[in-house]
PDB file of N, CA and C in Angstrom:
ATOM      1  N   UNK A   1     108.928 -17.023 100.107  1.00  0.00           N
ATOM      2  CA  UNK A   1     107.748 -17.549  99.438  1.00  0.00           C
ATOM      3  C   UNK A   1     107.158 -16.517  98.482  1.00  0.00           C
ATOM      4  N   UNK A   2     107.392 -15.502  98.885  1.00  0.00           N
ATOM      5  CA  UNK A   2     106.893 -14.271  97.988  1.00  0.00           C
ATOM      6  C   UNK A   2     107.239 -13.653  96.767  1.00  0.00           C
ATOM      7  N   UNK A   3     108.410 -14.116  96.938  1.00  0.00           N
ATOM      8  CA  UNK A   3     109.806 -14.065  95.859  1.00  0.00           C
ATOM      9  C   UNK A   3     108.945 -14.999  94.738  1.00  0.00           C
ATOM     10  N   UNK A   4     108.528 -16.470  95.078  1.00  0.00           N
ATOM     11  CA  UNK A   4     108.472 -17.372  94.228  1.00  0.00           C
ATOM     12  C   UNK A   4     106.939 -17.237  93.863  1.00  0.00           C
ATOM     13  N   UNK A   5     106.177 -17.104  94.339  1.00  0.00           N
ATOM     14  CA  UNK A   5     104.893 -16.334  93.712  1.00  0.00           C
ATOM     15  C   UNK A   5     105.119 -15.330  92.750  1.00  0.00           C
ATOM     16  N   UNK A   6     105.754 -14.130  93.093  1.00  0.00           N
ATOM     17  CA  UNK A   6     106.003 -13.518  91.800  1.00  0.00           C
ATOM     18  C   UNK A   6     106.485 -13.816  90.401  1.00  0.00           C
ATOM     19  N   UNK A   7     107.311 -14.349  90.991  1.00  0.00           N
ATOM     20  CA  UNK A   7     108.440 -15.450  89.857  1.00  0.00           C
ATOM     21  C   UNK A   7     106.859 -15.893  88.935  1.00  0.00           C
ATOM     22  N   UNK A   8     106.320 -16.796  89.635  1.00  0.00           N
ATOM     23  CA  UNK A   8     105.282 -17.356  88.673  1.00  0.00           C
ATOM     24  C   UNK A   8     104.259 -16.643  87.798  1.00  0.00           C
ATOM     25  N   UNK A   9     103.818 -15.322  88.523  1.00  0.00           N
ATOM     26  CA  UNK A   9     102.925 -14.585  88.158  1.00  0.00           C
ATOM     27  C   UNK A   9     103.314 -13.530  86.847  1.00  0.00           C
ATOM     28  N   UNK A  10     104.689 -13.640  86.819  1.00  0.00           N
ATOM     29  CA  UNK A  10     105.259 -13.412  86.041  1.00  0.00           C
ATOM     30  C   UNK A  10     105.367 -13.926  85.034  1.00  0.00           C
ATOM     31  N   UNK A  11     106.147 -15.312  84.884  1.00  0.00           N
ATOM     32  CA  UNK A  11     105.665 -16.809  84.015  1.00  0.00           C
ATOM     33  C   UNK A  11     104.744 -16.790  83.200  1.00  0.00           C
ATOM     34  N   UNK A  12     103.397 -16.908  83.835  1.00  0.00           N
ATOM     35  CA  UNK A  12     102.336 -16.593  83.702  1.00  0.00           C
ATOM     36  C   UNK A  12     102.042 -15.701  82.865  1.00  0.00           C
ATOM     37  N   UNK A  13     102.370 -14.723  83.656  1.00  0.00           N
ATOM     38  CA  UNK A  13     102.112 -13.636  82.257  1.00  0.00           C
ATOM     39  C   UNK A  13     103.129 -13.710  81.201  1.00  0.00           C
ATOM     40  N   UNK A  14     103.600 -13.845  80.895  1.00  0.00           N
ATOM     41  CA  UNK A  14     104.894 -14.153  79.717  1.00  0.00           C
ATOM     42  C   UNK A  14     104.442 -15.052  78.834  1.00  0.00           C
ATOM     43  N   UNK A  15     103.320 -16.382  79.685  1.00  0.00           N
ATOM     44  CA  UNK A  15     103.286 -17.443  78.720  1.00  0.00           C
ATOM     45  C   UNK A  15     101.831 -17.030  77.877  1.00  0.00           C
ATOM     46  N   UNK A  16     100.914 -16.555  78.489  1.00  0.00           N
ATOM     47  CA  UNK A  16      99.418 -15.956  78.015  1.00  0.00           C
ATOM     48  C   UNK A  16     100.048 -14.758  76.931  1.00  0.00           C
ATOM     49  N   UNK A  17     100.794 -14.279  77.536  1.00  0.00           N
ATOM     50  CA  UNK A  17     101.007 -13.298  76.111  1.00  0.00           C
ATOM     51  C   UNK A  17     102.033 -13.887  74.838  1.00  0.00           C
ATOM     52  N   UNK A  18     102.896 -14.843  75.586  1.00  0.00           N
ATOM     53  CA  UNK A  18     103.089 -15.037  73.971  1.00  0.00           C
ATOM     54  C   UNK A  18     102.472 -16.067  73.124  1.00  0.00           C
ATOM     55  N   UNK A  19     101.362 -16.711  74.206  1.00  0.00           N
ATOM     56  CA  UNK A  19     100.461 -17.360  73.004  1.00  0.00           C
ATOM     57  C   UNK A  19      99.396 -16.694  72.390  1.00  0.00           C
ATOM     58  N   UNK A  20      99.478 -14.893  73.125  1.00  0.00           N
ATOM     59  CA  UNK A  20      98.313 -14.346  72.121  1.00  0.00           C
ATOM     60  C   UNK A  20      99.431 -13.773  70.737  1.00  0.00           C
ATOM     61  N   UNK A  21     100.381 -13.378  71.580  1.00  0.00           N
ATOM     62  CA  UNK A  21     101.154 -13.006  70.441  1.00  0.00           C
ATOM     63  C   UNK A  21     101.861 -13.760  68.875  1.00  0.00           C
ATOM     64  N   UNK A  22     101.819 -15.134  69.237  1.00  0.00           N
ATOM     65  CA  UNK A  22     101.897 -16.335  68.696  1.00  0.00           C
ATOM     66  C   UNK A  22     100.960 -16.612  67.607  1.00  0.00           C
ATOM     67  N   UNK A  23      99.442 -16.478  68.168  1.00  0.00           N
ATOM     68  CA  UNK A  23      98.251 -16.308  67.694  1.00  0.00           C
ATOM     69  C   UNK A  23      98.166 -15.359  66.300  1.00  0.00           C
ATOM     70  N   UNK A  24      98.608 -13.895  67.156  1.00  0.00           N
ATOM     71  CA  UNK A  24      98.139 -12.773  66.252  1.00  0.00           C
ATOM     72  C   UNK A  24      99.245 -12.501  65.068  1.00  0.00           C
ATOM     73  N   UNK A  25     100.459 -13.478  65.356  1.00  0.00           N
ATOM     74  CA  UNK A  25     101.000 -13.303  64.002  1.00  0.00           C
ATOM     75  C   UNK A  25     100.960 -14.385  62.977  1.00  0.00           C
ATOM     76  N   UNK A  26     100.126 -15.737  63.509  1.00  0.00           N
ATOM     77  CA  UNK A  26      99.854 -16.879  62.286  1.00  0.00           C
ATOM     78  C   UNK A  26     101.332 -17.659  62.903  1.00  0.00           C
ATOM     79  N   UNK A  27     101.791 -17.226  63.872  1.00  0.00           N
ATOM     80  CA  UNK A  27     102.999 -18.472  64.311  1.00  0.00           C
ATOM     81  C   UNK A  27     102.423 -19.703  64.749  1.00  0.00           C
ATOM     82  N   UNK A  28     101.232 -20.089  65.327  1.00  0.00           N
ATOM     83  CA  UNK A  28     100.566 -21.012  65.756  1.00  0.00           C
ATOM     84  C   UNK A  28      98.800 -20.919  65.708  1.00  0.00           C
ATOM     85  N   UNK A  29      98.374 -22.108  65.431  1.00  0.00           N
ATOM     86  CA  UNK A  29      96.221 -21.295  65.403  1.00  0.00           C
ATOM     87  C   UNK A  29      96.333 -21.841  66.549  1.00  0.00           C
ATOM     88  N   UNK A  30      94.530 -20.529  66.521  1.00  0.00           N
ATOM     89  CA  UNK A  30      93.971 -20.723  67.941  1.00  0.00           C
ATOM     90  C   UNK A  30      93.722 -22.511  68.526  1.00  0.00           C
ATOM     91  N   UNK A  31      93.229 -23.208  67.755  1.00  0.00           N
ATOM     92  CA  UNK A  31      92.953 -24.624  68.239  1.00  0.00           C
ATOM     93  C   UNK A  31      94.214 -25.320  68.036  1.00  0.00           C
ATOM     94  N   UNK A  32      95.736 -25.480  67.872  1.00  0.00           N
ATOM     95  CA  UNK A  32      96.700 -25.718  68.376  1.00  0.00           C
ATOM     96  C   UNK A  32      96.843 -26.052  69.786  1.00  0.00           C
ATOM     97  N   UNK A  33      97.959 -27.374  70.080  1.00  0.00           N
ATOM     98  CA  UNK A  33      97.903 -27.794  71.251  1.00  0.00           C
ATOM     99  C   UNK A  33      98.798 -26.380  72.289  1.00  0.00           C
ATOM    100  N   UNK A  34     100.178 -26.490  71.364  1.00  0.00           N
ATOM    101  CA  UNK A  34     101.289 -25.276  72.169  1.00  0.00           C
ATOM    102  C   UNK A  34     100.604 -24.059  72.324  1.00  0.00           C
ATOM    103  N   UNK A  35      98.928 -23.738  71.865  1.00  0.00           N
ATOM    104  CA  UNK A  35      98.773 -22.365  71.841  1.00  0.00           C
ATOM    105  C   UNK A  35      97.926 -22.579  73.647  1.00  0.00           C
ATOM    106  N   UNK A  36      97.346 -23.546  73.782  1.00  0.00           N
ATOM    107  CA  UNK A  36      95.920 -24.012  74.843  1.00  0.00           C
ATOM    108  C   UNK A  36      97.094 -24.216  75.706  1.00  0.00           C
ATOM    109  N   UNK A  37      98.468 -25.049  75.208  1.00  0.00           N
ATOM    110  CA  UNK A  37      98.835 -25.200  76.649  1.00  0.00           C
ATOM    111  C   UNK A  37      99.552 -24.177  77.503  1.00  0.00           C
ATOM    112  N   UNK A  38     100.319 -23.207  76.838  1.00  0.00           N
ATOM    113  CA  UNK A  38     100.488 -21.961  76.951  1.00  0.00           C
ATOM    114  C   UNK A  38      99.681 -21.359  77.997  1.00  0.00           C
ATOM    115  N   UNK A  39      98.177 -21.259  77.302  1.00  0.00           N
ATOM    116  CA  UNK A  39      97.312 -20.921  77.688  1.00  0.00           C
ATOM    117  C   UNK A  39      97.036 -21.355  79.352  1.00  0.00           C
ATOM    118  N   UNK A  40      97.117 -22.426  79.120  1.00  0.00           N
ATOM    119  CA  UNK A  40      96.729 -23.653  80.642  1.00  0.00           C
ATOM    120  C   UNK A  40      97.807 -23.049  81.481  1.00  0.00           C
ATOM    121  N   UNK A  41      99.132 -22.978  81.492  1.00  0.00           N
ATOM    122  CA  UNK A  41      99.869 -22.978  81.918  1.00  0.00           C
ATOM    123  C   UNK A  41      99.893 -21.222  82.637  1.00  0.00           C
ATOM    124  N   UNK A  42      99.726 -20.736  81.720  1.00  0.00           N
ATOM    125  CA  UNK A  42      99.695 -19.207  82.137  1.00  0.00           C
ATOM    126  C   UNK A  42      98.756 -18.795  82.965  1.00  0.00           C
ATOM    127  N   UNK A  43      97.489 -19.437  82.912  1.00  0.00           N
ATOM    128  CA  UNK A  43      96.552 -19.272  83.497  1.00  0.00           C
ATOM    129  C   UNK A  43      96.503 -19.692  84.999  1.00  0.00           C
ATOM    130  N   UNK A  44      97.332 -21.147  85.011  1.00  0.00           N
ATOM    131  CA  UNK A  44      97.700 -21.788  86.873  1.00  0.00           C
ATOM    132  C   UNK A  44      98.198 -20.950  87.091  1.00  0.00           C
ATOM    133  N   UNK A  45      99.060 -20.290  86.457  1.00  0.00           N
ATOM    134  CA  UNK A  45     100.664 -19.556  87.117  1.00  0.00           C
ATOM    135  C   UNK A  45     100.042 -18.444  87.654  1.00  0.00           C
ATOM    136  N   UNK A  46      98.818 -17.568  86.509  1.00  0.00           N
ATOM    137  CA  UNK A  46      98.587 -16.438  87.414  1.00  0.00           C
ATOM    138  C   UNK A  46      97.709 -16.485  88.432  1.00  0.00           C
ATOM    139  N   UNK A  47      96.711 -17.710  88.618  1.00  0.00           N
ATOM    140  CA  UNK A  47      95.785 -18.045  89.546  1.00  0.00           C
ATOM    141  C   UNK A  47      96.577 -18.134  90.651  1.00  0.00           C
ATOM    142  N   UNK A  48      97.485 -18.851  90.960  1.00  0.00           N
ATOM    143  CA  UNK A  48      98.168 -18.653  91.939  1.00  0.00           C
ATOM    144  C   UNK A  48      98.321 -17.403  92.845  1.00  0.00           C
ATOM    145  N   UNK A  49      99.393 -16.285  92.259  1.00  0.00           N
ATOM    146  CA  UNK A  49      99.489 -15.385  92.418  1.00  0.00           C
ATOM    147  C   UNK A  49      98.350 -14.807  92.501  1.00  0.00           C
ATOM    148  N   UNK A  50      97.264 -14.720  91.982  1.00  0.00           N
ATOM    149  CA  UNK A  50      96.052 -13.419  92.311  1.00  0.00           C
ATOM    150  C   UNK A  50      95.355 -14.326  93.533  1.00  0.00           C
ATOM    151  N   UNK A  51      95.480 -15.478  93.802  1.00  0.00           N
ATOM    152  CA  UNK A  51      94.738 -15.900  95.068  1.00  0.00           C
ATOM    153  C   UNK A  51      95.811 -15.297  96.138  1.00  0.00           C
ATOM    154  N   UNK A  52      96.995 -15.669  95.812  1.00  0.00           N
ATOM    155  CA  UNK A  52      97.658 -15.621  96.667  1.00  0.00           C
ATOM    156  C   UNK A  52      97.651 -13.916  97.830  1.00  0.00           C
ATOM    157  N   UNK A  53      97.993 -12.966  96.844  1.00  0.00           N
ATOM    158  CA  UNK A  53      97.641 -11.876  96.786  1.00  0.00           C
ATOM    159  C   UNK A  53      96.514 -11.544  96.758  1.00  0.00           C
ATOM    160  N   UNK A  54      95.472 -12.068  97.045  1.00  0.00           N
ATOM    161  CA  UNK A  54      93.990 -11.485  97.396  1.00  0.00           C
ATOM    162  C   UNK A  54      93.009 -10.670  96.088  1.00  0.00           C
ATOM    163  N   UNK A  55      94.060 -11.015  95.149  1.00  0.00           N
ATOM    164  CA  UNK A  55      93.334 -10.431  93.379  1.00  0.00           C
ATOM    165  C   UNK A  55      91.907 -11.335  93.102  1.00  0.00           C
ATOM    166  N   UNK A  56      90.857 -11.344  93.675  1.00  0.00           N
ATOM    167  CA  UNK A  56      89.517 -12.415  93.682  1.00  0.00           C
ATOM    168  C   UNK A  56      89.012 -11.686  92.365  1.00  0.00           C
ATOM    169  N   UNK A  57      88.612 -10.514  91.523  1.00  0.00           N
ATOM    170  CA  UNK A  57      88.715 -11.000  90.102  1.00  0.00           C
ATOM    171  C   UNK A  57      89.410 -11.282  89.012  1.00  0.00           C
ATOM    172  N   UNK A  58      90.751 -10.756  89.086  1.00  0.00           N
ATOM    173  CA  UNK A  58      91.727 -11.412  88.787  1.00  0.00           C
ATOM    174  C   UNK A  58      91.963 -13.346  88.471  1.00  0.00           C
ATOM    175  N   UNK A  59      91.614 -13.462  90.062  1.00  0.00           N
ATOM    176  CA  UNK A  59      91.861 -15.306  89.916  1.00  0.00           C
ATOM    177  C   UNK A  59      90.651 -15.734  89.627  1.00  0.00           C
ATOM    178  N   UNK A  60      89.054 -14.811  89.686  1.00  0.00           N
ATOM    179  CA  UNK A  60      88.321 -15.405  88.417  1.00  0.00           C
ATOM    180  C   UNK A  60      88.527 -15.598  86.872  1.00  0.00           C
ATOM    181  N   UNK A  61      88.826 -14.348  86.466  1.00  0.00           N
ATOM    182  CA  UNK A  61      89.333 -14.284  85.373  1.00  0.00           C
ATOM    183  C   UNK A  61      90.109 -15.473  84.821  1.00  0.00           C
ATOM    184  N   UNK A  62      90.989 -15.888  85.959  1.00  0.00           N
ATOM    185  CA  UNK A  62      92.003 -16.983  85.419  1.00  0.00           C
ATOM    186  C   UNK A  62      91.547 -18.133  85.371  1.00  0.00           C
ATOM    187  N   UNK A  63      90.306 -18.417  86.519  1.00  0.00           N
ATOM    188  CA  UNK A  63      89.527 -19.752  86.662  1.00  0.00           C
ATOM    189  C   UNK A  63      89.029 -19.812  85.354  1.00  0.00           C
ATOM    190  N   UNK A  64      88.164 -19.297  84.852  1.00  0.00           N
ATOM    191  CA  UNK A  64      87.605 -19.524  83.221  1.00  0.00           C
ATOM    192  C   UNK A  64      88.706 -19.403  82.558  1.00  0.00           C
ATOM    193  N   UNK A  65      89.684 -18.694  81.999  1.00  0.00           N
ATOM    194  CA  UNK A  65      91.133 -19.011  81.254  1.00  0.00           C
ATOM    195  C   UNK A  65      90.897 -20.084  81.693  1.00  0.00           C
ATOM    196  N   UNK A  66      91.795 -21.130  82.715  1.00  0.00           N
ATOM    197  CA  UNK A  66      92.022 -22.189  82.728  1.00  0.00           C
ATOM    198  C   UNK A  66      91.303 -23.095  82.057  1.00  0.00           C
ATOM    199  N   UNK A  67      90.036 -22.948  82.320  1.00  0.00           N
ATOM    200  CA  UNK A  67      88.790 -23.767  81.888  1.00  0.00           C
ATOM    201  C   UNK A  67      88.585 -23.842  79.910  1.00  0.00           C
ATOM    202  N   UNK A  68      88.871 -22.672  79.577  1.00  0.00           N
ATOM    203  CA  UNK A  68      88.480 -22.630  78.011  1.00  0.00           C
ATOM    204  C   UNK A  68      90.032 -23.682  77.651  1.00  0.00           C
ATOM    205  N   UNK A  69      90.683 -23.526  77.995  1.00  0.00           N
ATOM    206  CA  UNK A  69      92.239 -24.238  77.794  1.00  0.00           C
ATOM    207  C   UNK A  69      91.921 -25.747  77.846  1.00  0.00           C
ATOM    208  N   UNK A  70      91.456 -26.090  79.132  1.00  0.00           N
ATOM    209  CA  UNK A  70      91.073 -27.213  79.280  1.00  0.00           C
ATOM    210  C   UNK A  70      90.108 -28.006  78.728  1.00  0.00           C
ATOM    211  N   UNK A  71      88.573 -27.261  78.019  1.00  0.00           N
ATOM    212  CA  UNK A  71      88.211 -27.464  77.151  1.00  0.00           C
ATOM    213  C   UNK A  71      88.357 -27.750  75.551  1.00  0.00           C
ATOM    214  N   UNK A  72      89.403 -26.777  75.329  1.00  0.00           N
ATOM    215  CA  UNK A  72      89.670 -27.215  73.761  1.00  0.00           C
ATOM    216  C   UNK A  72      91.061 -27.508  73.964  1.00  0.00           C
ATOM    217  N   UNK A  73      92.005 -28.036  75.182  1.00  0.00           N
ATOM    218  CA  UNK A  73      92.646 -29.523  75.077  1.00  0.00           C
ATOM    219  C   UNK A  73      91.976 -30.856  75.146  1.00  0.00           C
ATOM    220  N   UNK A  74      91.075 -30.956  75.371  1.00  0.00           N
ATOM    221  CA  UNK A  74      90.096 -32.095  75.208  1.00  0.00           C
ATOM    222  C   UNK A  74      89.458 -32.182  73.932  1.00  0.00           C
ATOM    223  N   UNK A  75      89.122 -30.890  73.147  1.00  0.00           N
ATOM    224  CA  UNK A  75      88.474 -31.041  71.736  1.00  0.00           C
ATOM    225  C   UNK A  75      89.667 -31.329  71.029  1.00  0.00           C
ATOM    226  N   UNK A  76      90.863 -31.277  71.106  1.00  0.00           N
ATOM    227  CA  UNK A  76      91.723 -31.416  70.347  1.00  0.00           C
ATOM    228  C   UNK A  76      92.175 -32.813  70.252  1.00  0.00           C
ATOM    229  N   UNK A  77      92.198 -33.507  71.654  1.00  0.00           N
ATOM    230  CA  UNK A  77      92.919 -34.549  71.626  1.00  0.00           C
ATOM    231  C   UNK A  77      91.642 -35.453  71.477  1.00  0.00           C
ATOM    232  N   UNK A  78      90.626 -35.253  71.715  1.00  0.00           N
ATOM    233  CA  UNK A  78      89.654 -36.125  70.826  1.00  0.00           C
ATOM    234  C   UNK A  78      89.142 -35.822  69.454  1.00  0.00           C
ATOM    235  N   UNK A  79      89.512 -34.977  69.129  1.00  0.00           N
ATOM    236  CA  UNK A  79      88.927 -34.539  67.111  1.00  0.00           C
ATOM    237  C   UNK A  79      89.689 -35.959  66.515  1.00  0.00           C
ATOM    238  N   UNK A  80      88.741 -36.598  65.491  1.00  0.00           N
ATOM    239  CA  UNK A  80      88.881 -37.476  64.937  1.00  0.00           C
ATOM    240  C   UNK A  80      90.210 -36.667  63.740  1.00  0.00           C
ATOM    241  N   UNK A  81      90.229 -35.537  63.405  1.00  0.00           N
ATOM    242  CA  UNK A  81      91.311 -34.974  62.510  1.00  0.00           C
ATOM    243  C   UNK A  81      92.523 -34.520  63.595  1.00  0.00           C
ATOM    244  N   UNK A  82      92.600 -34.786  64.444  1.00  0.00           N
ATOM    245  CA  UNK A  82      93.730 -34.447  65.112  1.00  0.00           C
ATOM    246  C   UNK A  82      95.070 -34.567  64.617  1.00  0.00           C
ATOM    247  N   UNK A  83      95.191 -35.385  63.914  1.00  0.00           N
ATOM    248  CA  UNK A  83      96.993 -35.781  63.585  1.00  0.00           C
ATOM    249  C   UNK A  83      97.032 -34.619  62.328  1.00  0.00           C
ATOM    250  N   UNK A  84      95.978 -34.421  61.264  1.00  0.00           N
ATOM    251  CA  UNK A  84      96.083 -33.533  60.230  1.00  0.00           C
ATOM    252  C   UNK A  84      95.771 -32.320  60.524  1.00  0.00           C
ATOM    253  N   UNK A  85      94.977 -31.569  61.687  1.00  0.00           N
ATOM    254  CA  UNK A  85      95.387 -30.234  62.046  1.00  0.00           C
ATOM    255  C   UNK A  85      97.040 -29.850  62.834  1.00  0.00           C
ATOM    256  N   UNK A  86      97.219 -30.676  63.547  1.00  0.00           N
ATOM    257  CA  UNK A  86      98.689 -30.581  63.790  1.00  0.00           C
ATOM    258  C   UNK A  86      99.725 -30.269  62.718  1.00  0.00           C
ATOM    259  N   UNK A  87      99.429 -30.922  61.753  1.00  0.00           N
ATOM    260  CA  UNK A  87     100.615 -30.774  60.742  1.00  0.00           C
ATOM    261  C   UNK A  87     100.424 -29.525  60.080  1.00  0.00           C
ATOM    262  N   UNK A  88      99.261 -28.830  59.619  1.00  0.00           N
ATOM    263  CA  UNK A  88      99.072 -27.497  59.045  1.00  0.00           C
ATOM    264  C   UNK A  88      99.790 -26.145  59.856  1.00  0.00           C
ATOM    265  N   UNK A  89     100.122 -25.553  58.978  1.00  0.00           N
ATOM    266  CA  UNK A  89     101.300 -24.704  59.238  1.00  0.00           C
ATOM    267  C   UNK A  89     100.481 -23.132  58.527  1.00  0.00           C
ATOM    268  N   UNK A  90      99.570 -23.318  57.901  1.00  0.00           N
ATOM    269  CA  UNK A  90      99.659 -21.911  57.234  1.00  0.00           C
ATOM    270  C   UNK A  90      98.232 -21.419  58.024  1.00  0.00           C
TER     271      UNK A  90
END
């Protein structure tokens, strides 16, 4: 079981950094869906692991991550411009 916690916490971190890294080179914007879900995703993965492992600010940290993710996947998929920020590239 311990094996596979790491595995994730790992994940996790892999996916938060390459959506900052994603970010900081103009490969994707911040209000992008692949950047939030990244985000979302990285954020369960490491919550896991820091509960799991007893990291309590750590898996705060990740509780709000999760939360800002989850917030502007909801601003996104309700913005009345949604289909035309998707398509912008620069």
């Amino acid at each position: 079981m311990e094996l596979w916690i790491d595995i994730l916490g790992w994940a996790g971190a892999l996916a938060v950094l390459l959506a900052y890294g994603l970010v900081s080179n103009h490969k994707v914007k911040g209000d992008s869906q692949i950047y939030q879900w990244l985000n979302l995703a990285g954020g369960i993965f490491l919550l896991i692991n820091t509960i799991y492992f007893g990291a309590i600010p750590s898996a705060f940290v990740n509780v709000v991550w999760i939360g800002i993710a989850v917030v502007a996947l909801i601003k996104i998929w309700t913005s009345p411009f949604r289909g035309r920020r998707e398509q912008k590239t620069d």
